[in-house]
N, C-alpha and C. Protein backbone atom coordinates (compact mmCIF):
# COMPACT_ATOMS: atom_id res chain seq x y z
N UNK A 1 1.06 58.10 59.85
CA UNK A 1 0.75 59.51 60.05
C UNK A 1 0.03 60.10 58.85
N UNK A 2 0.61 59.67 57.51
CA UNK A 2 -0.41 60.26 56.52
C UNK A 2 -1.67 60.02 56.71
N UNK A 3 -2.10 58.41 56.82
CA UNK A 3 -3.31 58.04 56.63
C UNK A 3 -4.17 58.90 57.49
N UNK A 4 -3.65 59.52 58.86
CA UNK A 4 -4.68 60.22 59.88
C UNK A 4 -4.90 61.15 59.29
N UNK A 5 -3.62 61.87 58.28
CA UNK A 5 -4.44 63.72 57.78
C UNK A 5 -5.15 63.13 56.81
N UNK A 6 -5.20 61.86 55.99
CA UNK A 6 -5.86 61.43 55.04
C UNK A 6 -7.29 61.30 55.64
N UNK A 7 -7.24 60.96 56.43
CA UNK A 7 -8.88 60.39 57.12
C UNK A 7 -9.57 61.99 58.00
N UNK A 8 -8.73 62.27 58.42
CA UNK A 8 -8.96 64.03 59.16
C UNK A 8 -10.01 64.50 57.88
N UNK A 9 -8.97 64.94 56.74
CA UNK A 9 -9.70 65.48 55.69
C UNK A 9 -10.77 65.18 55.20
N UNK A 10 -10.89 63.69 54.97
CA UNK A 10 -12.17 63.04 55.11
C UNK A 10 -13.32 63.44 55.88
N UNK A 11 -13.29 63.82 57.01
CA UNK A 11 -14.22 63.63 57.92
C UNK A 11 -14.62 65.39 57.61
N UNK A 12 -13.65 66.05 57.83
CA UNK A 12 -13.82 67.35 57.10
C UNK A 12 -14.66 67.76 55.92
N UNK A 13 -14.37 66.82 54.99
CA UNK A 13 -15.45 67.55 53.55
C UNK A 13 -16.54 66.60 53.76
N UNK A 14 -16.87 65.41 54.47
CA UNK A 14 -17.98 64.86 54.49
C UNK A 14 -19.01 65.16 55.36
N UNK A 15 -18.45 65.94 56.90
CA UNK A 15 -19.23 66.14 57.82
C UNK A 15 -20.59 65.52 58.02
N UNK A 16 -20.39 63.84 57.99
CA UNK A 16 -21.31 63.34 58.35
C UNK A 16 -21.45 63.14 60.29
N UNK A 17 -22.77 63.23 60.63
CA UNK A 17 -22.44 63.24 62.35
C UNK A 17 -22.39 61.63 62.86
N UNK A 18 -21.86 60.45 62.24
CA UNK A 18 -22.00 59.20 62.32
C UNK A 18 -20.65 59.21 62.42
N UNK A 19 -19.90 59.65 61.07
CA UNK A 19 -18.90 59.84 61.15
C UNK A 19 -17.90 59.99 61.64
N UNK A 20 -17.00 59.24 62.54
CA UNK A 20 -16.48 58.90 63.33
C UNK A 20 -14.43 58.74 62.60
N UNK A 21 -13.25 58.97 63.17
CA UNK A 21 -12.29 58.79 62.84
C UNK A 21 -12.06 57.17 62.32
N UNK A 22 -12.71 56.35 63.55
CA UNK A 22 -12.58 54.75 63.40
C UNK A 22 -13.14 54.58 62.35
N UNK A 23 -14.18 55.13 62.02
CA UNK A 23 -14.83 54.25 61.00
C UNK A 23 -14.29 54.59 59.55
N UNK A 24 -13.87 56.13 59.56
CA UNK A 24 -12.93 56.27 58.18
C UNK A 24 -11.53 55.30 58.26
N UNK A 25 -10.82 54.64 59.21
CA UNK A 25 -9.90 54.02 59.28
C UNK A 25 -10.48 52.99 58.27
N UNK A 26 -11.52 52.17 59.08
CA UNK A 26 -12.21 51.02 58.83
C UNK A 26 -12.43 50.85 57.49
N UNK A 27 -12.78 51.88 57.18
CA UNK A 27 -13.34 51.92 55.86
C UNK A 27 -12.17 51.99 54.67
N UNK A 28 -11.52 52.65 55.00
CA UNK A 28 -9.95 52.63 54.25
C UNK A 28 -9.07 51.36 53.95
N UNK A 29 -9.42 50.77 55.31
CA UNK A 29 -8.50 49.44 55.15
C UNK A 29 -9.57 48.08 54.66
N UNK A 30 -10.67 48.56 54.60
CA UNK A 30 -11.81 47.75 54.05
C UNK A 30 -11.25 47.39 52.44
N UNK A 31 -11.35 48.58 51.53
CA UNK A 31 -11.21 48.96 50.49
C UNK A 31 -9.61 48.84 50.02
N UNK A 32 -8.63 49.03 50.74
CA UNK A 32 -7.23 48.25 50.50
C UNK A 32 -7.39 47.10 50.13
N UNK A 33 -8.24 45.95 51.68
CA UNK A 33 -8.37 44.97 51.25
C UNK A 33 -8.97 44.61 50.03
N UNK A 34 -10.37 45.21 49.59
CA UNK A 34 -10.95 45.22 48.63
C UNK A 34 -10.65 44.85 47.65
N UNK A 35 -9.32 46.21 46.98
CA UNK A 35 -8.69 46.31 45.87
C UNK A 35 -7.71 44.94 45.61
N UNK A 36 -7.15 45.13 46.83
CA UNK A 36 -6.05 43.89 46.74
C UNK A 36 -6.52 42.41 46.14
N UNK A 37 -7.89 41.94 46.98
CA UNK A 37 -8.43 40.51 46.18
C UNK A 37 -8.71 40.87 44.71
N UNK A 38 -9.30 42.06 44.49
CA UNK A 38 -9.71 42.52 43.28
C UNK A 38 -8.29 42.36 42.41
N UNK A 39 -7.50 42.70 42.59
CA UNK A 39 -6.44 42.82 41.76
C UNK A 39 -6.00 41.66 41.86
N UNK A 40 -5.81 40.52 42.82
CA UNK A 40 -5.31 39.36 43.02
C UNK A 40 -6.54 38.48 42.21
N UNK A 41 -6.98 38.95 42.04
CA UNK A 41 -8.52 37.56 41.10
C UNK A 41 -7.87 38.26 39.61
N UNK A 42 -7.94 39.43 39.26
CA UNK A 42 -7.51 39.81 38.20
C UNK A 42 -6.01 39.15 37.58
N UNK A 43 -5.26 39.24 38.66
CA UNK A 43 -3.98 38.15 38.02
C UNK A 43 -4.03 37.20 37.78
N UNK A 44 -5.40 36.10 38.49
CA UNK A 44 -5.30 35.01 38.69
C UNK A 44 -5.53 34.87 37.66
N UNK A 45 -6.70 35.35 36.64
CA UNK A 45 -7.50 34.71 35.37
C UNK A 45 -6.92 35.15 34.27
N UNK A 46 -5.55 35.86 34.36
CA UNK A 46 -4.98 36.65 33.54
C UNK A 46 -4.20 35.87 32.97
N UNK A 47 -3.00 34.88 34.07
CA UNK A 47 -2.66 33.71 33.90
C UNK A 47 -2.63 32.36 33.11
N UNK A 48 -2.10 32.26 32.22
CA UNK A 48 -2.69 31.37 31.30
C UNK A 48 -1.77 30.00 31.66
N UNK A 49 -2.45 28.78 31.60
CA UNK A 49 -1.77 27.52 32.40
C UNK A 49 -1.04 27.10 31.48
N UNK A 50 0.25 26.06 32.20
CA UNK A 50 1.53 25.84 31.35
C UNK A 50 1.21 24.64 30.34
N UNK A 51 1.80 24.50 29.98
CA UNK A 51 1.49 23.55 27.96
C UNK A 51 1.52 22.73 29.06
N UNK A 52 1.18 21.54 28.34
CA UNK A 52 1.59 20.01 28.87
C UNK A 52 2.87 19.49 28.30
N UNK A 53 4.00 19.08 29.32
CA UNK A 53 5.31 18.38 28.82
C UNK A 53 5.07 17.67 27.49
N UNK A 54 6.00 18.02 26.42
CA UNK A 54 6.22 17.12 25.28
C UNK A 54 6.80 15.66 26.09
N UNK A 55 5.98 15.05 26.13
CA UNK A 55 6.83 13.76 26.67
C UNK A 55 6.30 12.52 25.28
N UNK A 56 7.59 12.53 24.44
CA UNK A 56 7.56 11.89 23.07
C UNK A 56 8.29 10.08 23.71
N UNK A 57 8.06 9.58 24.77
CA UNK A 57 8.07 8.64 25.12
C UNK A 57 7.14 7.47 24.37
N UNK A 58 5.92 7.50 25.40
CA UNK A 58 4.59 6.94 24.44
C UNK A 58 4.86 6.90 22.52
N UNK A 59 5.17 8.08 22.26
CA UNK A 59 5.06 7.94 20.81
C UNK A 59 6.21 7.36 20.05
N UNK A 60 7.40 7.32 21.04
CA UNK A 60 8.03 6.06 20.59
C UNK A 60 8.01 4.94 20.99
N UNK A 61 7.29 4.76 21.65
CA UNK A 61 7.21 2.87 22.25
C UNK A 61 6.08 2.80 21.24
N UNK A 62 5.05 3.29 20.21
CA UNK A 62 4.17 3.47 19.40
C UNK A 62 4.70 3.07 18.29
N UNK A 63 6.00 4.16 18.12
CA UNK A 63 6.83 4.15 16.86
C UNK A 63 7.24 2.33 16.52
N UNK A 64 8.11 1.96 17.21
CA UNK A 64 8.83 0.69 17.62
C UNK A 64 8.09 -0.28 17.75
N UNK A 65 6.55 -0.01 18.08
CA UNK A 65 5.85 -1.32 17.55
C UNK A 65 5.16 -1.04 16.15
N UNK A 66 4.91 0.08 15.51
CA UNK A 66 4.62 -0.48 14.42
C UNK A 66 5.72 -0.78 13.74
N UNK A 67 6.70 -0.28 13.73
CA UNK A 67 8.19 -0.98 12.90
C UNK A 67 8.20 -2.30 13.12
N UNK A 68 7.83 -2.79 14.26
CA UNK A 68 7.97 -4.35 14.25
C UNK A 68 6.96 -4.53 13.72
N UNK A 69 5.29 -4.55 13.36
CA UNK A 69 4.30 -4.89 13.32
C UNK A 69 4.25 -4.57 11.07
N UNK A 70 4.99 -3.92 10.61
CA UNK A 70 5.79 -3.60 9.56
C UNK A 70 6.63 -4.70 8.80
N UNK A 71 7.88 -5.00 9.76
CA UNK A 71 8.46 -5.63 9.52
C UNK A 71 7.66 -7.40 9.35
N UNK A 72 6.65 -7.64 10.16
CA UNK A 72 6.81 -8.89 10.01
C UNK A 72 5.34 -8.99 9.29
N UNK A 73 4.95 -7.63 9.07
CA UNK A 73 3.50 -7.77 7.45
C UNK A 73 5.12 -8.07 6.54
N UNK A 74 5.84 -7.47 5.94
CA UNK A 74 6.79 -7.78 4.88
C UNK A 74 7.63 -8.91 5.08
N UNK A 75 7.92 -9.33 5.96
CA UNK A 75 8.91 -10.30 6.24
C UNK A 75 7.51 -11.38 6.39
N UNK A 76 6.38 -11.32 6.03
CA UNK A 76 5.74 -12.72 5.79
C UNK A 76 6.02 -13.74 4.88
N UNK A 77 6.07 -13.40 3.65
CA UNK A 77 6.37 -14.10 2.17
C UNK A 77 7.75 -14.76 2.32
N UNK A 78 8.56 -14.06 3.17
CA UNK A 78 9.98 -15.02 3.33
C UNK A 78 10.32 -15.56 4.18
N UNK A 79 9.18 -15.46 5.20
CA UNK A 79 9.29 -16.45 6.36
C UNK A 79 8.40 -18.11 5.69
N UNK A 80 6.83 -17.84 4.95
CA UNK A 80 6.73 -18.72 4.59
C UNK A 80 7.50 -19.47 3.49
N UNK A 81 8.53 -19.15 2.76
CA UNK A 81 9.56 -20.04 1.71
C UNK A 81 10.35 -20.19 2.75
N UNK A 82 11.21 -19.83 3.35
CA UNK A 82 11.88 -20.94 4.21
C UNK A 82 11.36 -21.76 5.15
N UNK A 83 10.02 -21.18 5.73
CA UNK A 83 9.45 -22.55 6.44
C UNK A 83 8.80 -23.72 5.37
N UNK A 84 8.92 -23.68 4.02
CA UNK A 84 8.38 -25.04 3.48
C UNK A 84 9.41 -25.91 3.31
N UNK A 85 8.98 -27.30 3.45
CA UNK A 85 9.80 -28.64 3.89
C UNK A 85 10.43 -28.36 2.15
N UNK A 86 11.56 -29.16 2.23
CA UNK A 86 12.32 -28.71 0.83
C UNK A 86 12.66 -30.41 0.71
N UNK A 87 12.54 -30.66 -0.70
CA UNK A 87 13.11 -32.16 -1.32
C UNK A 87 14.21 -32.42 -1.93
């Protein structure tokens, strides 16, 4: 019921002779829609996308091979004295 005295009034201060009740409807719900994508694109880009999961997996299966890759640069020198034949 508002929207009709809303559109009445309309047609009132515009007195265009094209001007028709339907088409102030039309035009009203044009521009709802309007606003609405307008405001819905506006949230969209407003939005900022979520981090990427800390997933510290990878960087320990990383970790754990260089500890081994560590261990056996240092553990060289005493692997070769016990592998020499002894008299």
């Amino acid at each position: 019921m508002g929207l009709s005295i809303v559109a009445e009034e309309l047609l009132i201060r515009y007195k265009k002779p094209n001007l028709t009740f339907e088409t102030v409807i039309v035009n009203m719900k044009f521009s709802c829609v309007f606003l609405f994508v307008f405001a819905c694109l506006v949230a969209l880009s407003a939005v900022t996308a979520a981090p990427e999961p800390r997933w510290k997996v990878f960087k320990k299966i990383e970790k754990v091979g260089r500890n081994i890759r560590d261990g056996i640069v240092k553990a060289g020198p005493a692997i070769e004295y016990w592998g020499q034949p002894r008299r």
